[in-house]
C-alpha atoms as a PDB file:
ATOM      1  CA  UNK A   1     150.116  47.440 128.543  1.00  0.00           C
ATOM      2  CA  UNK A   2     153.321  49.374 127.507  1.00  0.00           C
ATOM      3  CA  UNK A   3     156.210  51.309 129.270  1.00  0.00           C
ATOM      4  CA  UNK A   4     154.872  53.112 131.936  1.00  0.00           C
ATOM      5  CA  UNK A   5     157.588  56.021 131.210  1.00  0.00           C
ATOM      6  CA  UNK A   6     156.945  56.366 127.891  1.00  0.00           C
ATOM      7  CA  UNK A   7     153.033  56.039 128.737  1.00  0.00           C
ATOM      8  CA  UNK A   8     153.637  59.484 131.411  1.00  0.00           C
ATOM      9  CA  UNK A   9     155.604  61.384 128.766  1.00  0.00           C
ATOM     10  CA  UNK A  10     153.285  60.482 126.267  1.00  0.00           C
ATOM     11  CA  UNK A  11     150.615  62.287 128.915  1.00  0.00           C
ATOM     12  CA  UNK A  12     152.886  65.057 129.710  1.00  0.00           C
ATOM     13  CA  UNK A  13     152.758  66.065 126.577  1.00  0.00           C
ATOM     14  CA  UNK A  14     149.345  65.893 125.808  1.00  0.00           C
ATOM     15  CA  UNK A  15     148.648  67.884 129.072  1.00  0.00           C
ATOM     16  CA  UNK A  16     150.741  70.560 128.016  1.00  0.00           C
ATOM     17  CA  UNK A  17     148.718  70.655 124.293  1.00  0.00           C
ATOM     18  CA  UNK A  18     145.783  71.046 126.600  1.00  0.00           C
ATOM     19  CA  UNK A  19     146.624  73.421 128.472  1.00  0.00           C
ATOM     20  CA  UNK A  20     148.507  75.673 125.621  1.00  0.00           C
ATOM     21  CA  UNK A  21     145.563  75.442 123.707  1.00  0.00           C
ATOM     22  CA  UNK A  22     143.142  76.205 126.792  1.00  0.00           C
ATOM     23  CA  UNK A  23     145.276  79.491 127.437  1.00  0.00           C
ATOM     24  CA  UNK A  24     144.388  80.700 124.123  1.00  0.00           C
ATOM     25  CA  UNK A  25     140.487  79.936 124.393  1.00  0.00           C
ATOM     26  CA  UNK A  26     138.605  83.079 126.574  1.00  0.00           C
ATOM     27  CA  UNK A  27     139.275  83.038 130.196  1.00  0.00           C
ATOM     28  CA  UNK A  28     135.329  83.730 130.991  1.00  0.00           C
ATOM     29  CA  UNK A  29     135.470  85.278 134.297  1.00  0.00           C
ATOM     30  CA  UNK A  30     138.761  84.108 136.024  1.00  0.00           C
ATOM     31  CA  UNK A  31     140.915  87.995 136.676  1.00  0.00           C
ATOM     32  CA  UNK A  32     143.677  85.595 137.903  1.00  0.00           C
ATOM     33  CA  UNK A  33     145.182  84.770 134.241  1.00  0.00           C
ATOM     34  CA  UNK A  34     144.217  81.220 135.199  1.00  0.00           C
ATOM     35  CA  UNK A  35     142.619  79.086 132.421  1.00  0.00           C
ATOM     36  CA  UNK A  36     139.372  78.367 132.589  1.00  0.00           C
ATOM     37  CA  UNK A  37     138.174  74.504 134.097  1.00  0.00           C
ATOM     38  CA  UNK A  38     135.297  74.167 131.951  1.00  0.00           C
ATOM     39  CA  UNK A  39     138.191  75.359 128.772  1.00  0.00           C
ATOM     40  CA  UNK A  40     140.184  73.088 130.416  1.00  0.00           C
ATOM     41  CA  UNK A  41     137.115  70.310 130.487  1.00  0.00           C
ATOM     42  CA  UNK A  42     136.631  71.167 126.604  1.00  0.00           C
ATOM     43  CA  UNK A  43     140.023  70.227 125.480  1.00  0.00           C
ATOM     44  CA  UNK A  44     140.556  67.323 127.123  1.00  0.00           C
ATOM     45  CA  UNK A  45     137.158  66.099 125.547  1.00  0.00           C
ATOM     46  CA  UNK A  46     138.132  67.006 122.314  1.00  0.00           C
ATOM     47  CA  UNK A  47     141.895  65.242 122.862  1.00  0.00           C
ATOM     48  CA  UNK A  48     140.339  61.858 124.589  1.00  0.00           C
ATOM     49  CA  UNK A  49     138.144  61.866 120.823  1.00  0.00           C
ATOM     50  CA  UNK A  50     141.166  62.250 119.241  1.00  0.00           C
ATOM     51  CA  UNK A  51     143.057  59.619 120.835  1.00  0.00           C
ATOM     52  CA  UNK A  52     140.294  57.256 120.440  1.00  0.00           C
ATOM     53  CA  UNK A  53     140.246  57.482 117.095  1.00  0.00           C
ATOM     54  CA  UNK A  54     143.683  56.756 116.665  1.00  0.00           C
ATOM     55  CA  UNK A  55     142.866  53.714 118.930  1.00  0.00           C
ATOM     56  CA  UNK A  56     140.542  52.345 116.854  1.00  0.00           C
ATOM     57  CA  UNK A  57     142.529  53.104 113.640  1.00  0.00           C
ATOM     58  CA  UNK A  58     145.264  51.388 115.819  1.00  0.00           C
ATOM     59  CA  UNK A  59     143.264  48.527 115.760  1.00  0.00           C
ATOM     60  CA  UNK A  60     141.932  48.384 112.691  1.00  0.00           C
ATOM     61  CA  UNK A  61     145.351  48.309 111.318  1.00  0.00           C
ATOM     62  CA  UNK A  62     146.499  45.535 113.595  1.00  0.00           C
ATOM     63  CA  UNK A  63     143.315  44.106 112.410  1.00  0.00           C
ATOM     64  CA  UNK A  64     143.706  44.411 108.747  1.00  0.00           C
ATOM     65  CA  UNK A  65     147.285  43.240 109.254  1.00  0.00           C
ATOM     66  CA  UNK A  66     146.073  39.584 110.445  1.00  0.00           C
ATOM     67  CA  UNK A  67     146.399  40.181 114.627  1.00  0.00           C
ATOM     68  CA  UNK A  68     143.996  38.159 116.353  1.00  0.00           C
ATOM     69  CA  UNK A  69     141.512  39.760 118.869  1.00  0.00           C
ATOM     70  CA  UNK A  70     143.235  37.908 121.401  1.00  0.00           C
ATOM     71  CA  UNK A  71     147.020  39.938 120.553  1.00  0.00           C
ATOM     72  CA  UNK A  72     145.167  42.907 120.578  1.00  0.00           C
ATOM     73  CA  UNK A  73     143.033  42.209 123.820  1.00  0.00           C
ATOM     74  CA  UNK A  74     146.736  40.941 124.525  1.00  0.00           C
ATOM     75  CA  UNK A  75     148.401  44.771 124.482  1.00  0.00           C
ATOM     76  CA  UNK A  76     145.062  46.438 125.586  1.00  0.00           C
ATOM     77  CA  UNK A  77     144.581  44.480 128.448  1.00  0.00           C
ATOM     78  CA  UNK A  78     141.298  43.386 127.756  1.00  0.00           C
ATOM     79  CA  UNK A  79     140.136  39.387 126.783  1.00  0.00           C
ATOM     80  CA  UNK A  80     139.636  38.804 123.216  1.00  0.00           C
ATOM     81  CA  UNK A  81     135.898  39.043 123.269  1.00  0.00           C
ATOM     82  CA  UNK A  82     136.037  42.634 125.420  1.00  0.00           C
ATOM     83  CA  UNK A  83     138.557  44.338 122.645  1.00  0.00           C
ATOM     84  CA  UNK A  84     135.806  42.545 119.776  1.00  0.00           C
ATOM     85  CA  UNK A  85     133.183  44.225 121.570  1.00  0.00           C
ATOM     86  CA  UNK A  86     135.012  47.586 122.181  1.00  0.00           C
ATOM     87  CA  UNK A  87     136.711  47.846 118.479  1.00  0.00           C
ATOM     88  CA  UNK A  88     134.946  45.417 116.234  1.00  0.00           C
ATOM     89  CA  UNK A  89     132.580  47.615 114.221  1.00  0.00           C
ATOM     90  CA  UNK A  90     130.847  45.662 111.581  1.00  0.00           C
ATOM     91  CA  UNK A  91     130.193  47.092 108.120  1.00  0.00           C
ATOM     92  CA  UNK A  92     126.496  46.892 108.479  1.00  0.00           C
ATOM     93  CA  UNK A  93     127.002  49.575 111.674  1.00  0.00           C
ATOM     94  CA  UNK A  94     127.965  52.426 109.355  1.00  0.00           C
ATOM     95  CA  UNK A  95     124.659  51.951 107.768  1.00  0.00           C
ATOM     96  CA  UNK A  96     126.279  54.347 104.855  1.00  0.00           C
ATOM     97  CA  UNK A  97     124.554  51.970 101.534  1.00  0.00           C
ATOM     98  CA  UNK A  98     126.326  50.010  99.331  1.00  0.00           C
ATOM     99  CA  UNK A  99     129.802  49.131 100.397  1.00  0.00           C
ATOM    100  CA  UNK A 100     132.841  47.768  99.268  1.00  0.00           C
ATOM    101  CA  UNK A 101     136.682  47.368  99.859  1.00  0.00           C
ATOM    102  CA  UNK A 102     138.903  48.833  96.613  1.00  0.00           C
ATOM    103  CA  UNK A 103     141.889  46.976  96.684  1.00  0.00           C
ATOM    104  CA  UNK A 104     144.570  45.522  96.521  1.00  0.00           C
ATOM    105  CA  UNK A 105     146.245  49.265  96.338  1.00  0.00           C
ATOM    106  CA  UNK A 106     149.633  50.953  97.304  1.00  0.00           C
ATOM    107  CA  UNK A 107     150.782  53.760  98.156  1.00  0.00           C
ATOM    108  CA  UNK A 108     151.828  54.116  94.367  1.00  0.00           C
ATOM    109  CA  UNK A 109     148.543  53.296  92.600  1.00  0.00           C
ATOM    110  CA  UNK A 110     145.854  53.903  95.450  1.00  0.00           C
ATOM    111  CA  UNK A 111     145.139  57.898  94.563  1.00  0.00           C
ATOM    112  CA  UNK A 112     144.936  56.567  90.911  1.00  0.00           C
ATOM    113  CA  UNK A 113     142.511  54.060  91.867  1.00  0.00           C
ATOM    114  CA  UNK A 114     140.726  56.212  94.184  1.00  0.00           C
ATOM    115  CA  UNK A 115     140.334  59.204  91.260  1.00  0.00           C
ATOM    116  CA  UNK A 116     139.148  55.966  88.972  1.00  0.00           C
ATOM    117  CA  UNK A 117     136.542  55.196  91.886  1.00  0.00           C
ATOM    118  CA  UNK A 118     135.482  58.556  92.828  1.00  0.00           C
ATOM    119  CA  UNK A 119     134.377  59.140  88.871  1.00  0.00           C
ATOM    120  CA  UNK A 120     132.323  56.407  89.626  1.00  0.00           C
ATOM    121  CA  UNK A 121     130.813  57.979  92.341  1.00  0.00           C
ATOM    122  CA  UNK A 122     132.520  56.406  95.220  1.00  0.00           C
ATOM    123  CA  UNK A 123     134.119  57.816  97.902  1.00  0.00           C
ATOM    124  CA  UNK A 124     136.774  56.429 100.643  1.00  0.00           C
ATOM    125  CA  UNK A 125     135.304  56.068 104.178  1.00  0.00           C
ATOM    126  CA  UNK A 126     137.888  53.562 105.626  1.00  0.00           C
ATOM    127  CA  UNK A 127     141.323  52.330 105.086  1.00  0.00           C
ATOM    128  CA  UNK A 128     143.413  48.848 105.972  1.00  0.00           C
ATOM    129  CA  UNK A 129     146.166  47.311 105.193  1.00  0.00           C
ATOM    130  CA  UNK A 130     145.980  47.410 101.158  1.00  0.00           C
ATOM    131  CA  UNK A 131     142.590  48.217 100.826  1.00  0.00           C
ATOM    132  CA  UNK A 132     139.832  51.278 100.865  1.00  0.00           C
ATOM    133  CA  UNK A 133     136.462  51.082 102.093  1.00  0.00           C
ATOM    134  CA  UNK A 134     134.313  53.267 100.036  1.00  0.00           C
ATOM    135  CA  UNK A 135     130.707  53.976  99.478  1.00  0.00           C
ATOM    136  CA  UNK A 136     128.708  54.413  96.351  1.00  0.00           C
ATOM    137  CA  UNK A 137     126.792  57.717  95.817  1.00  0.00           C
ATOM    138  CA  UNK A 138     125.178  59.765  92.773  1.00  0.00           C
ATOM    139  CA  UNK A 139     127.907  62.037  92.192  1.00  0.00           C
ATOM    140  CA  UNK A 140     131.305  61.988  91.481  1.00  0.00           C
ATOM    141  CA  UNK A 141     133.982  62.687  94.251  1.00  0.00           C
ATOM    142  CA  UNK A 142     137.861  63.993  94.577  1.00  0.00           C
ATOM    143  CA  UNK A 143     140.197  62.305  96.829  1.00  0.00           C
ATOM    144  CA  UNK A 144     143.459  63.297  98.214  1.00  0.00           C
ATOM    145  CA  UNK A 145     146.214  62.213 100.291  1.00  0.00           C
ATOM    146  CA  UNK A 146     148.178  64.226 102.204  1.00  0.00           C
ATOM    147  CA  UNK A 147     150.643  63.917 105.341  1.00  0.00           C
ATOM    148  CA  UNK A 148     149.160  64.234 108.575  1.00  0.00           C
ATOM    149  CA  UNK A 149     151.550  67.934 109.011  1.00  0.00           C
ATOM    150  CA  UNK A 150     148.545  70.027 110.588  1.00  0.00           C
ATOM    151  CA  UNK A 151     144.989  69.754 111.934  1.00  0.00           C
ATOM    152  CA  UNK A 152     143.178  67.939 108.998  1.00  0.00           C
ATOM    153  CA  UNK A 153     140.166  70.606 109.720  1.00  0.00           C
ATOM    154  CA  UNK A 154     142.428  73.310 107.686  1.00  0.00           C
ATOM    155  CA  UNK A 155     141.105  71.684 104.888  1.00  0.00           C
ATOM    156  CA  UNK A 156     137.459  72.371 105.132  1.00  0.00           C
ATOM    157  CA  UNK A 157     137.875  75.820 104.321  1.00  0.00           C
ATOM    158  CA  UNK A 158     138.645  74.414 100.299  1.00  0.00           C
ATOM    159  CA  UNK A 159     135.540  71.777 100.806  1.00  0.00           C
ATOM    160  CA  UNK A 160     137.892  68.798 101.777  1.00  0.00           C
ATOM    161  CA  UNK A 161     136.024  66.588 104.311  1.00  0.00           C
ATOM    162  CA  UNK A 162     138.011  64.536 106.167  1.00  0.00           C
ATOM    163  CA  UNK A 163     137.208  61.016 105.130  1.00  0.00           C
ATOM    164  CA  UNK A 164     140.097  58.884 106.904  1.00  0.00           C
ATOM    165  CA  UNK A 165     142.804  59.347 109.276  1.00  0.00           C
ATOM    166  CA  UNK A 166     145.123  56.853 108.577  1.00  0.00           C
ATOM    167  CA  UNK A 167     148.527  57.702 110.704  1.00  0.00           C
ATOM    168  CA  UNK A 168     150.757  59.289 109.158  1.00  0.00           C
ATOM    169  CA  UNK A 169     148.197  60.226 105.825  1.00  0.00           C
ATOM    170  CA  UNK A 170     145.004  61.724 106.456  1.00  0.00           C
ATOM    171  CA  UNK A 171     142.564  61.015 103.146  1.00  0.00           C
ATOM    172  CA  UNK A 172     140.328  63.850 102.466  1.00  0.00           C
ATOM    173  CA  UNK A 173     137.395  63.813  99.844  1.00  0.00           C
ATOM    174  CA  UNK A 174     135.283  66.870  97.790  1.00  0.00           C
ATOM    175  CA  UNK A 175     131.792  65.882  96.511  1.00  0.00           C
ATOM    176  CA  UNK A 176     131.974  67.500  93.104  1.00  0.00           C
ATOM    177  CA  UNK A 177     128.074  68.189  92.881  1.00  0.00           C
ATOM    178  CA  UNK A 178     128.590  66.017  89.469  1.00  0.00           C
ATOM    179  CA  UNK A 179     126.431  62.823  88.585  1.00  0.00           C
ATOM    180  CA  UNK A 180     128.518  59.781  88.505  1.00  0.00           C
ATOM    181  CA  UNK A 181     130.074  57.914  85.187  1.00  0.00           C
ATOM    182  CA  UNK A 182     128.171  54.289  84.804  1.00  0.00           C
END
């Protein structure tokens, strides 16, 4: 699947994330300075979610980039139709309304055509190679870019949500409460 040493530092290091975070969390009951297993439990929860995520934006890159399932089943050690299964979500699974990809964009022009789409009243809820998946609503929406530098969640206090994590951006998106242009 990969380099087995870079695989174990890779886990070293998220260990020690887990277990620097877990010493800041409550201890409960343990007198011993100890972290707590269930804190312990808790974290690695919430980093296997985040990992799996990037896994399946991983993939969708790879995807969007013209792999086959079979060179990503290839590097995952799975058969083509087991990494389909595992990381093919269809569009009709988000079950979010009407859909669409914007695109061609850039790095250069996508924000521009994302503020142009979000007028509209659509809002980015995926991203590939040259593309954005957005959804149509009644209102009008904000979108941002910005570089993945801290947890994305340190937005919400402002009203970002965090509509796409796209290594190394994350896109984040404000529902302006106004009705959308025609």
């Amino acid at each position: 699947m990969g380099d087995p040493r870079a695989a174990d530092l890779l886990a070293d290091r998220i260990g020690r994330l887990i277990l620097e975070s877990a010493a800041h969390q409550d201890a409960g009951d343990r007198t011993d300075g100890a972290p707590d297993h269930l804190v312990l439990v808790s974290r690695a929860a919430d980093a296997h979610a985040a990992t799996r995520g990037l896994l399946q934006q991983a993939v969708a890159a790879a995807r969007a980039d013209g792999r086959s399932w079979a060179a990503v089943g290839e590097v995952l050690g799975l058969t083509r139709q087991a990494a389909q299964q595992r990381f093919g979500v269809g569009d009709e699974a988000l079950g979010l309304g009407e859909e669409r990809w914007l695109g061609p964009v850039t790095a250069f022009d996508e924000m521009h055509e994302l503020e142009i789409a979000g007028r509209q009243g659509w809002r980015t809820i995926g991203a590939g190679m040259l593309k954005h998946r957005v959804v149509r609503t009644a209102t009008r929406w904000e979108h941002r870019r910005v570089l993945w530098s801290r947890p994305p969640s340190s937005f919400e206090q402002d009203g970002w949500q965090v509509a796409v994590r796209a290594f190394p951006w994350v896109y984040l998106v404000r529902d302006t409460g106004l009705p959308a242009e025609d």
